[in-house]
N, C-alpha and C. Protein backbone atom coordinates (compact mmCIF):
# COMPACT_ATOMS: atom_id res chain seq x y z
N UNK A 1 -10.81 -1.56 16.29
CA UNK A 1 -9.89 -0.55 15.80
C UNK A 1 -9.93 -0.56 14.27
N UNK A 2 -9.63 0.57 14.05
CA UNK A 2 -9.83 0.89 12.03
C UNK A 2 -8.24 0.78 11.64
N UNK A 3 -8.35 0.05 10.31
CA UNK A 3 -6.99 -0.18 10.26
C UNK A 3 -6.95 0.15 8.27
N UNK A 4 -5.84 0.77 7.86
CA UNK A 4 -6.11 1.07 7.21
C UNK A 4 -4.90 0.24 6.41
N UNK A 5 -5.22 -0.44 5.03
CA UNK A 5 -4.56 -0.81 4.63
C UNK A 5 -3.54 -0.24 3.73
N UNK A 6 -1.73 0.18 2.79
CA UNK A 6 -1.95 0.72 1.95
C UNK A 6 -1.07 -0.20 1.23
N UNK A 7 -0.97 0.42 0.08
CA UNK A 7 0.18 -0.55 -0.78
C UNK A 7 1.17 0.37 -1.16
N UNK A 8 2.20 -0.18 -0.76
CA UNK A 8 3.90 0.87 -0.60
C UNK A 8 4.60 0.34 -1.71
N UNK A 9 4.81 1.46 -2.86
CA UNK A 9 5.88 1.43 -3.46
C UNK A 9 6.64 2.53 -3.63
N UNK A 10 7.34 2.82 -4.83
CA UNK A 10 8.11 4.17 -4.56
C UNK A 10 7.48 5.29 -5.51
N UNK A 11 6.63 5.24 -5.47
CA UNK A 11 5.46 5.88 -6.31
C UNK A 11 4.99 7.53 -5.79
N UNK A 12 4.91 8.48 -5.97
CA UNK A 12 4.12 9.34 -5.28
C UNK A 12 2.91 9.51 -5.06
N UNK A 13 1.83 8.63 -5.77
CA UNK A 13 0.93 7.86 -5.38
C UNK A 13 0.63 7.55 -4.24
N UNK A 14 1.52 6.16 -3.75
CA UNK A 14 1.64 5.53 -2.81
C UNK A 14 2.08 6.13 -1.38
N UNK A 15 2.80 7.19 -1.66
CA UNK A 15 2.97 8.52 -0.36
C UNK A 15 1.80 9.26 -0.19
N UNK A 16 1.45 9.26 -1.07
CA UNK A 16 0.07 9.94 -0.35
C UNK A 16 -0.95 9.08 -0.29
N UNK A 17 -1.34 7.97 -0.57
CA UNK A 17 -2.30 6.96 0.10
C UNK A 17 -1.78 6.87 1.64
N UNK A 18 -0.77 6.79 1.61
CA UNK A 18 -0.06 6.24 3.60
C UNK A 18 -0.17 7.49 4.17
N UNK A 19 0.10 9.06 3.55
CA UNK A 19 0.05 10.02 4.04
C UNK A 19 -1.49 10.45 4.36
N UNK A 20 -2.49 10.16 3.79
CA UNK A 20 -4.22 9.60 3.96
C UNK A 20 -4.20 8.98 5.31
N UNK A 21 -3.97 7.70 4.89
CA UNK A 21 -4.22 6.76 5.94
C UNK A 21 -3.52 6.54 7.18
N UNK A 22 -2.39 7.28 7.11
CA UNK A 22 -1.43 7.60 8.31
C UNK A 22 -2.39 8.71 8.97
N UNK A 23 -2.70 9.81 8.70
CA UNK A 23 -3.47 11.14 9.26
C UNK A 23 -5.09 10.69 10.03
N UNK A 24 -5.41 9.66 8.71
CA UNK A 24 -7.14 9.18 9.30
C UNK A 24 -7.35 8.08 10.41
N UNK A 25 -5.48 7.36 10.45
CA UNK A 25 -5.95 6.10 11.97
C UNK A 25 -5.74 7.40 13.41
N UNK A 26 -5.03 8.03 12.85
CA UNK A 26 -4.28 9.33 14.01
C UNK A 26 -6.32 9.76 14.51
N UNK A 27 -6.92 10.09 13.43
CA UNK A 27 -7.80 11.03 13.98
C UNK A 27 -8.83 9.91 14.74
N UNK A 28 -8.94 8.53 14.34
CA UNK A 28 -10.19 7.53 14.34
C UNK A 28 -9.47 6.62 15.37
N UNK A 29 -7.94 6.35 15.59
CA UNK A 29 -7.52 5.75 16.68
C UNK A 29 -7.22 4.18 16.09
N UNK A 30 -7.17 4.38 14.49
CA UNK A 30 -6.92 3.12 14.25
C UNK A 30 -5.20 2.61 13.90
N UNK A 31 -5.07 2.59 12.65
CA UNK A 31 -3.84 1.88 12.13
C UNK A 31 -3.46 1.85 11.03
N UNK A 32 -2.07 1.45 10.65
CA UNK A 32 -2.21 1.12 9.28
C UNK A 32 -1.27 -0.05 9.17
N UNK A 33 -1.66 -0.56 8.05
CA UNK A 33 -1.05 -1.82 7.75
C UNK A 33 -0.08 -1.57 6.27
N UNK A 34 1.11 -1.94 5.89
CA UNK A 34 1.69 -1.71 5.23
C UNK A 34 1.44 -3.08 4.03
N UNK A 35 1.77 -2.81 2.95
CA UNK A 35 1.67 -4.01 2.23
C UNK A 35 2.84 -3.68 1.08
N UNK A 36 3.75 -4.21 1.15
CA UNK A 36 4.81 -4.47 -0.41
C UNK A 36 4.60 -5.54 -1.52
N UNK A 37 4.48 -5.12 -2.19
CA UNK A 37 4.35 -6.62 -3.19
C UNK A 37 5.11 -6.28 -4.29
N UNK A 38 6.38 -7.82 -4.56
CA UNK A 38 7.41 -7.94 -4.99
C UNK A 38 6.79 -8.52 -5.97
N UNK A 39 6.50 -8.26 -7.23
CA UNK A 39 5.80 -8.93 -8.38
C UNK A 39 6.98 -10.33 -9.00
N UNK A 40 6.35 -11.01 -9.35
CA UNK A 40 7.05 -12.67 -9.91
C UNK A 40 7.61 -12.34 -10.85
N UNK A 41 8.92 -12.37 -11.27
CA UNK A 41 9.47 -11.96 -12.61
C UNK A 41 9.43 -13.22 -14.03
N UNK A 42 8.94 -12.77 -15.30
CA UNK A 42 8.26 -13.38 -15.66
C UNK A 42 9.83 -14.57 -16.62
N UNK A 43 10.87 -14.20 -16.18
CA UNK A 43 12.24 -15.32 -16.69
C UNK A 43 12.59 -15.44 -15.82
N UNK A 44 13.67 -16.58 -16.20
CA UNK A 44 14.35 -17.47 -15.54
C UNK A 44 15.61 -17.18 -15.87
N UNK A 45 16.45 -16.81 -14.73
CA UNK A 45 18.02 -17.06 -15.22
C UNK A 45 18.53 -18.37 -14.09
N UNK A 46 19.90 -18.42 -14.33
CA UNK A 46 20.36 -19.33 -13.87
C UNK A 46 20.04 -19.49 -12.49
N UNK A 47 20.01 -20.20 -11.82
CA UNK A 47 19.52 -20.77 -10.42
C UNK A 47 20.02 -19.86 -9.58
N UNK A 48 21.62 -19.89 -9.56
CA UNK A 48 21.81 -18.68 -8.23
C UNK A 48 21.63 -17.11 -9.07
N UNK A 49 21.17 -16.45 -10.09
CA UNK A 49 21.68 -15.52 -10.52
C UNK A 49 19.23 -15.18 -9.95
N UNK A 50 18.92 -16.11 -10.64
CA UNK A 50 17.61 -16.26 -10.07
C UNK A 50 17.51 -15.77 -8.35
N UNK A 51 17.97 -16.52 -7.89
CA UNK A 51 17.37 -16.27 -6.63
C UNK A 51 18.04 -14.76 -6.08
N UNK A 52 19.24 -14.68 -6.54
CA UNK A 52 19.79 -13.29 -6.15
C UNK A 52 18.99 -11.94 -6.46
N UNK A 53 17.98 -12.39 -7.90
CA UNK A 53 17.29 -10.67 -8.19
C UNK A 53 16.26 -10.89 -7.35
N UNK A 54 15.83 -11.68 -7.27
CA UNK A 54 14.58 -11.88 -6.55
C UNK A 54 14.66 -11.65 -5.25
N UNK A 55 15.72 -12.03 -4.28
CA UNK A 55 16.14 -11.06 -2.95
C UNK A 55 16.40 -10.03 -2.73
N UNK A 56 17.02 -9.75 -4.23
CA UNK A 56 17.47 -7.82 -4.27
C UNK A 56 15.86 -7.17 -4.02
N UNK A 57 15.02 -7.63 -5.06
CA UNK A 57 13.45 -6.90 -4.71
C UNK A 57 13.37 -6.77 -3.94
N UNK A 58 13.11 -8.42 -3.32
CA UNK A 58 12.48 -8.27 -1.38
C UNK A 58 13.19 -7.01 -0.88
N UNK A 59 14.90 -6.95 -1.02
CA UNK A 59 15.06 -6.35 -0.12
C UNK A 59 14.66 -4.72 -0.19
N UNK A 60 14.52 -4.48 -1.52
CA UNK A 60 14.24 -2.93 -1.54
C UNK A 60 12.74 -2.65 -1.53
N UNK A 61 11.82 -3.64 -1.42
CA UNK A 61 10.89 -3.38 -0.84
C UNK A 61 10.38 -3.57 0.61
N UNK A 62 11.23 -3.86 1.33
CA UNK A 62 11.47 -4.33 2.35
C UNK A 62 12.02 -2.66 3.36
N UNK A 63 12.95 -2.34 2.69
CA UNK A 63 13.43 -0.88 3.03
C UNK A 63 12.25 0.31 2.39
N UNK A 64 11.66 0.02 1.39
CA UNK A 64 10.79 1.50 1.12
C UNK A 64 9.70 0.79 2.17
N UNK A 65 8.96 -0.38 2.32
CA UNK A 65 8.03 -0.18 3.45
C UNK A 65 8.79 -0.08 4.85
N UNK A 66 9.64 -0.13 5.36
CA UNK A 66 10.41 0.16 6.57
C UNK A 66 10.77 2.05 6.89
N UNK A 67 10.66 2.31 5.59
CA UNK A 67 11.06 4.06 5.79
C UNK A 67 9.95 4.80 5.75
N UNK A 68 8.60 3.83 4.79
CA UNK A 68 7.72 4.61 5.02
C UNK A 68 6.80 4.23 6.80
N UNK A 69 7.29 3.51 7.28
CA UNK A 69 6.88 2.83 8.51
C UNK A 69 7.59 3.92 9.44
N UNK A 70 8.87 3.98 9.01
CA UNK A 70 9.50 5.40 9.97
C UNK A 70 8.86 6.16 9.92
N UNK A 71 8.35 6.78 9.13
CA UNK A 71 7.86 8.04 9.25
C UNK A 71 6.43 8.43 10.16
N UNK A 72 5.64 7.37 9.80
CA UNK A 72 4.38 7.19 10.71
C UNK A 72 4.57 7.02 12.10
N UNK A 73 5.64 6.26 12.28
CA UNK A 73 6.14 6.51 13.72
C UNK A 73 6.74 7.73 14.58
N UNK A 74 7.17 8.36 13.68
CA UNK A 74 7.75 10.07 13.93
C UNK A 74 6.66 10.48 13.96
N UNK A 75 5.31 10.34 13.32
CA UNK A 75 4.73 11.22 13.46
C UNK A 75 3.36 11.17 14.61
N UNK A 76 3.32 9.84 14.67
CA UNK A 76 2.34 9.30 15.62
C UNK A 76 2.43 8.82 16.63
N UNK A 77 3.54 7.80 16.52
CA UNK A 77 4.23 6.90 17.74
C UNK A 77 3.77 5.67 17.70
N UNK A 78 3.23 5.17 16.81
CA UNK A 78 2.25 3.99 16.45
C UNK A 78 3.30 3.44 15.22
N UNK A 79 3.86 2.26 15.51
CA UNK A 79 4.18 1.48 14.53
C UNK A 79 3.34 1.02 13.72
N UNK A 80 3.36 1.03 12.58
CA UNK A 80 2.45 0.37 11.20
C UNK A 80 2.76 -1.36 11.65
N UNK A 81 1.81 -2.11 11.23
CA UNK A 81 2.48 -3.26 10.30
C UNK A 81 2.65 -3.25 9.05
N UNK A 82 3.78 -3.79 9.04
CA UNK A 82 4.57 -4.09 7.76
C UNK A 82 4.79 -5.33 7.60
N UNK A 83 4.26 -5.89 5.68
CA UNK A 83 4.48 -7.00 5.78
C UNK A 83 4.79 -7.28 3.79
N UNK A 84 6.00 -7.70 3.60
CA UNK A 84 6.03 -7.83 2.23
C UNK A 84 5.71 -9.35 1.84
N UNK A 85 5.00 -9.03 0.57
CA UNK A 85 5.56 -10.73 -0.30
C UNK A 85 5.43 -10.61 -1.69
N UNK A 86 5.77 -11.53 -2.05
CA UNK A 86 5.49 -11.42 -3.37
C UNK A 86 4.62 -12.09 -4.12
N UNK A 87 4.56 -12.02 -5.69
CA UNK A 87 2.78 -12.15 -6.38
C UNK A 87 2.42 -11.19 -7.12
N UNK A 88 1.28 -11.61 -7.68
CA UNK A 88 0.63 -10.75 -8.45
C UNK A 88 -0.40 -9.57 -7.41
N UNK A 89 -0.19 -8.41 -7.62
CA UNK A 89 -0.40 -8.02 -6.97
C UNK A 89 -1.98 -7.80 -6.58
N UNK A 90 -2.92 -7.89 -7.32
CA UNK A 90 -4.06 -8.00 -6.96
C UNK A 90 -4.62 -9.40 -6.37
N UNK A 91 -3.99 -10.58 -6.46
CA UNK A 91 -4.54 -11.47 -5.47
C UNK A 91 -3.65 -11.23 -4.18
N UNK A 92 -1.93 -11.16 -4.41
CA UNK A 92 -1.63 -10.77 -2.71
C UNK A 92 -2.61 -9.82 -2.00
N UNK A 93 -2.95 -8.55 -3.09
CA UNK A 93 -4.25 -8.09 -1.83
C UNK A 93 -5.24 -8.70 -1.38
N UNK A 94 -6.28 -9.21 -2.60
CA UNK A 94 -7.39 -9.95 -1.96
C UNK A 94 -7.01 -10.87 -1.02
N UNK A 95 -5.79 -11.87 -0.96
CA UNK A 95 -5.55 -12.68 -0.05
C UNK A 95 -5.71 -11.99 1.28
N UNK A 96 -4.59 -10.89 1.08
CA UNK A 96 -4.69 -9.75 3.07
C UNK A 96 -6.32 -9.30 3.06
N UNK A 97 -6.60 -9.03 2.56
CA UNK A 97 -7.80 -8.62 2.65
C UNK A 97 -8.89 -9.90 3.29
N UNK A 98 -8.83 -10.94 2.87
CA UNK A 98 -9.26 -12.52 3.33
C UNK A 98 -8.67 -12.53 4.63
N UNK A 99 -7.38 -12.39 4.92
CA UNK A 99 -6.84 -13.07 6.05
C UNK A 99 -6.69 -11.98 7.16
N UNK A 100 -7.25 -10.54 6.88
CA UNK A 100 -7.21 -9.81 7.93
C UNK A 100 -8.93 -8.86 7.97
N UNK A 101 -9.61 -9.20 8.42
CA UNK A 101 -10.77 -8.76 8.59
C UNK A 101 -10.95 -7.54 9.08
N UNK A 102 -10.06 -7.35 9.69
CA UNK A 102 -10.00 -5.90 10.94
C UNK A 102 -9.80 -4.34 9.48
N UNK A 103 -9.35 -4.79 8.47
CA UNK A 103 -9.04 -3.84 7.23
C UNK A 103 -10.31 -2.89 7.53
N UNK A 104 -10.29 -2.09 7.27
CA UNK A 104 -11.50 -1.38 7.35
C UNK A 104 -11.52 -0.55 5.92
N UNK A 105 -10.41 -0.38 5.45
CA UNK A 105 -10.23 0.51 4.04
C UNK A 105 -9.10 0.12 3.22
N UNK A 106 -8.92 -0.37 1.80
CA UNK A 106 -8.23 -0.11 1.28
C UNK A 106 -7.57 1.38 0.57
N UNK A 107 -6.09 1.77 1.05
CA UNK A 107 -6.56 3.13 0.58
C UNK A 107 -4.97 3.09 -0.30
N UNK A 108 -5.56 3.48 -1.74
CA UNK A 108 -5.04 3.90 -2.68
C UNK A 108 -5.16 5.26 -3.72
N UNK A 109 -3.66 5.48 -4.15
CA UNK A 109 -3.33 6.69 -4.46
C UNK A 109 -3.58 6.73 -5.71
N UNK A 110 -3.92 8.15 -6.54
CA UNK A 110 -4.17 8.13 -7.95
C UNK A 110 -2.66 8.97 -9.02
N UNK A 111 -2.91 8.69 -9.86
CA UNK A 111 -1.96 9.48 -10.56
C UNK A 111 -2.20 11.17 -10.43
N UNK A 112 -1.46 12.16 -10.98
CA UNK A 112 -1.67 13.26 -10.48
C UNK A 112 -1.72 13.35 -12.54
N UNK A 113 -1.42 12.50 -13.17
CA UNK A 113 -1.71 12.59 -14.48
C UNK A 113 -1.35 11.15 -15.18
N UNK A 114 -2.11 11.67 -16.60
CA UNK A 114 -2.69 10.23 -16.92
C UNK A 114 -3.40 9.18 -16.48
N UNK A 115 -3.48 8.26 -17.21
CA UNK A 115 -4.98 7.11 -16.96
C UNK A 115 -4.54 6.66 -15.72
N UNK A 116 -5.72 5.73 -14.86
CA UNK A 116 -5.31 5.44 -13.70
C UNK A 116 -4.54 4.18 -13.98
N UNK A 117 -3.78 3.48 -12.83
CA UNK A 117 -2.58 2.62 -12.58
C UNK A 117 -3.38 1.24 -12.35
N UNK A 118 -2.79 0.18 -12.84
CA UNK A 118 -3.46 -1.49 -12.82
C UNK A 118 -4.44 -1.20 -11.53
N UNK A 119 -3.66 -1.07 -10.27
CA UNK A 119 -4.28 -1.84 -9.05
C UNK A 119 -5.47 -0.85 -8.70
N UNK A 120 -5.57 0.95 -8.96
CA UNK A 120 -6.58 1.47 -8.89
C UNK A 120 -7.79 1.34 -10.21
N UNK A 121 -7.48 0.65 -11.41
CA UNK A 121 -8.28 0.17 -12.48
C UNK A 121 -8.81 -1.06 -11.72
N UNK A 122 -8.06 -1.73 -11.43
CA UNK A 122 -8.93 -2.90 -10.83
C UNK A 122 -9.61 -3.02 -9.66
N UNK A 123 -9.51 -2.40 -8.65
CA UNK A 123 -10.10 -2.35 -7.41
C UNK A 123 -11.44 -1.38 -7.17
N UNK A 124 -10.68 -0.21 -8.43
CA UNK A 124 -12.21 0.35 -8.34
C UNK A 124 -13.32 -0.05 -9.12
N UNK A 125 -12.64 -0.85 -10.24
CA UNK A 125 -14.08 -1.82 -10.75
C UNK A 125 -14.81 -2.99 -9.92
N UNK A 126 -13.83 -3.34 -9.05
CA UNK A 126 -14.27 -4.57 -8.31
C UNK A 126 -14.57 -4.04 -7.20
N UNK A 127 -14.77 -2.89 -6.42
CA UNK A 127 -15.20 -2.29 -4.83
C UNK A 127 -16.16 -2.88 -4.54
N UNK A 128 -17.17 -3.24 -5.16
CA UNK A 128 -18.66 -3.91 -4.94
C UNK A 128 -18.40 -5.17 -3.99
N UNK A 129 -16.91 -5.69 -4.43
CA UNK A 129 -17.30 -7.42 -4.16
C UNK A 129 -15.65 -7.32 -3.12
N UNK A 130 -15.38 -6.75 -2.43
CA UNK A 130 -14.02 -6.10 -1.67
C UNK A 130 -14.99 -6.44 -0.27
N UNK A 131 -14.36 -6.93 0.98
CA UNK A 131 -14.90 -6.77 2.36
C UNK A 131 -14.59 -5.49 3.12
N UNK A 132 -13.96 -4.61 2.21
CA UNK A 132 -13.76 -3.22 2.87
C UNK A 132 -14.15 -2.05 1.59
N UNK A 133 -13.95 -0.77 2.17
CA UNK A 133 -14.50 0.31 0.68
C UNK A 133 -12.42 0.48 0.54
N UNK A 134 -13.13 0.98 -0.47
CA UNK A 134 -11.60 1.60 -1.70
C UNK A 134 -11.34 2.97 -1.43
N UNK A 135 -10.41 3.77 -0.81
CA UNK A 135 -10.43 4.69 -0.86
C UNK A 135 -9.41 5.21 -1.57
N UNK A 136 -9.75 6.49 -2.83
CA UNK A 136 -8.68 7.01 -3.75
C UNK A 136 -8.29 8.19 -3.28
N UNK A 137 -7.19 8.28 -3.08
CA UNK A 137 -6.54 9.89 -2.67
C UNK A 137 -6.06 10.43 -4.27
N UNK A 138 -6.50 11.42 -4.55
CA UNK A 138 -6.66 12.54 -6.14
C UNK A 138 -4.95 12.82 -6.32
N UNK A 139 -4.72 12.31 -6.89
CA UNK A 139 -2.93 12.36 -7.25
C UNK A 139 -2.65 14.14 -7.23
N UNK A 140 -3.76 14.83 -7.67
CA UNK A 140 -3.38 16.53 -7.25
C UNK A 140 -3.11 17.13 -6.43
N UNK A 141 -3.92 16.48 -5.40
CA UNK A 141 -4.24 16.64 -4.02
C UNK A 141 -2.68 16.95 -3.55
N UNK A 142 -2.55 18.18 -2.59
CA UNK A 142 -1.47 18.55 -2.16
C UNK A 142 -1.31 18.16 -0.61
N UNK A 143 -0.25 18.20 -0.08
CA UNK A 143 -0.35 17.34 1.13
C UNK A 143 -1.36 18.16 2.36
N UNK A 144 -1.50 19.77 2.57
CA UNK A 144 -2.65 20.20 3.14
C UNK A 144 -3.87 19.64 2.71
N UNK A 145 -4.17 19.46 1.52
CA UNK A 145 -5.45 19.15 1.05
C UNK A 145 -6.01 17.61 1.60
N UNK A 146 -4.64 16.92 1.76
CA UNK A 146 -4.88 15.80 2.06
C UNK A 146 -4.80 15.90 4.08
N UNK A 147 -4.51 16.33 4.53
CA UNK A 147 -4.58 16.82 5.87
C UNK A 147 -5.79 16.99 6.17
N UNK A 148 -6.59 18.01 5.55
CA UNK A 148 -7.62 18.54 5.27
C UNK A 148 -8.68 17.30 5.43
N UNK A 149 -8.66 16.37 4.59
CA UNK A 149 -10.12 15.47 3.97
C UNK A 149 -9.56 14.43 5.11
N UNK A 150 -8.37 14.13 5.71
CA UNK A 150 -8.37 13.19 6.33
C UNK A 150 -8.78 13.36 8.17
């Protein structure tokens, strides 16, 4: 089975990478896999004031990959996996990417303006050495268009 990986934030980007890869497991019979990543915040506050922002993340990334998980289910009937953590976000991917073989695509969204975003700067320089291809959905791209190619 083809499983498509994406990375969920609250980005419009990131809606249309899942809106890609939600449409292309529908047509190929595969999947998608959700990925959140809660980036490491780079201070320290006090011990409980610490651990409290750092759960607030989880939890709101926890809810934008859960709503965008709803929706694929309304539309398919196929639950995504969903799975958050936190990290820098280009090794939490390579790690899923290591620990789930079945990936068949990374698929990420582009800006609809301005330069491209860290994780599509880095992945599309590094696609060569990735165990799956990179796929970029054109931040212009309107949601027929993206219907369309998928």
């Amino acid at each position: 089975m083809r499983v498509y990986l994406v990375i969920m934030d609250e980005t419009p980007e990131a809606e249309k990478a899942l809106r890609f890869a939600s449409r292309r497991a529908m047509k190929t019979g595969g999947s998608v896999h959700i990925l959140a990543i809660v980036p490491r915040e780079n201070f320290n506050a006090f011990g409980g004031v610490q651990a409290t922002i750092e759960q607030e993340a989880i939890d709101r990334a926890e809810v934008i990959a859960n709503s965008a998980a709803g929706s694929i289910f309304a539309e398919s009937g196929k639950m995504p996996t969903i799975l958050v953590r936190s990290g820098d976000a280009q090794k939490v991917i390579r790690q899923y990417l290591d620990e789930h073989p079945e990936v068949a695509a990374l698929v990420l969204g582009t800006a609809a303006e301005g330069g491209p975003g860290p994780l599509v700067s880095y992945f599309s320089g590094h696609a060569g050495a990735l165990p799956c291809p990179v796929y970029l959905v054109p931040g212009i791209f309107t949601e027929e268009d993206i219907d369309r190619l998928a």
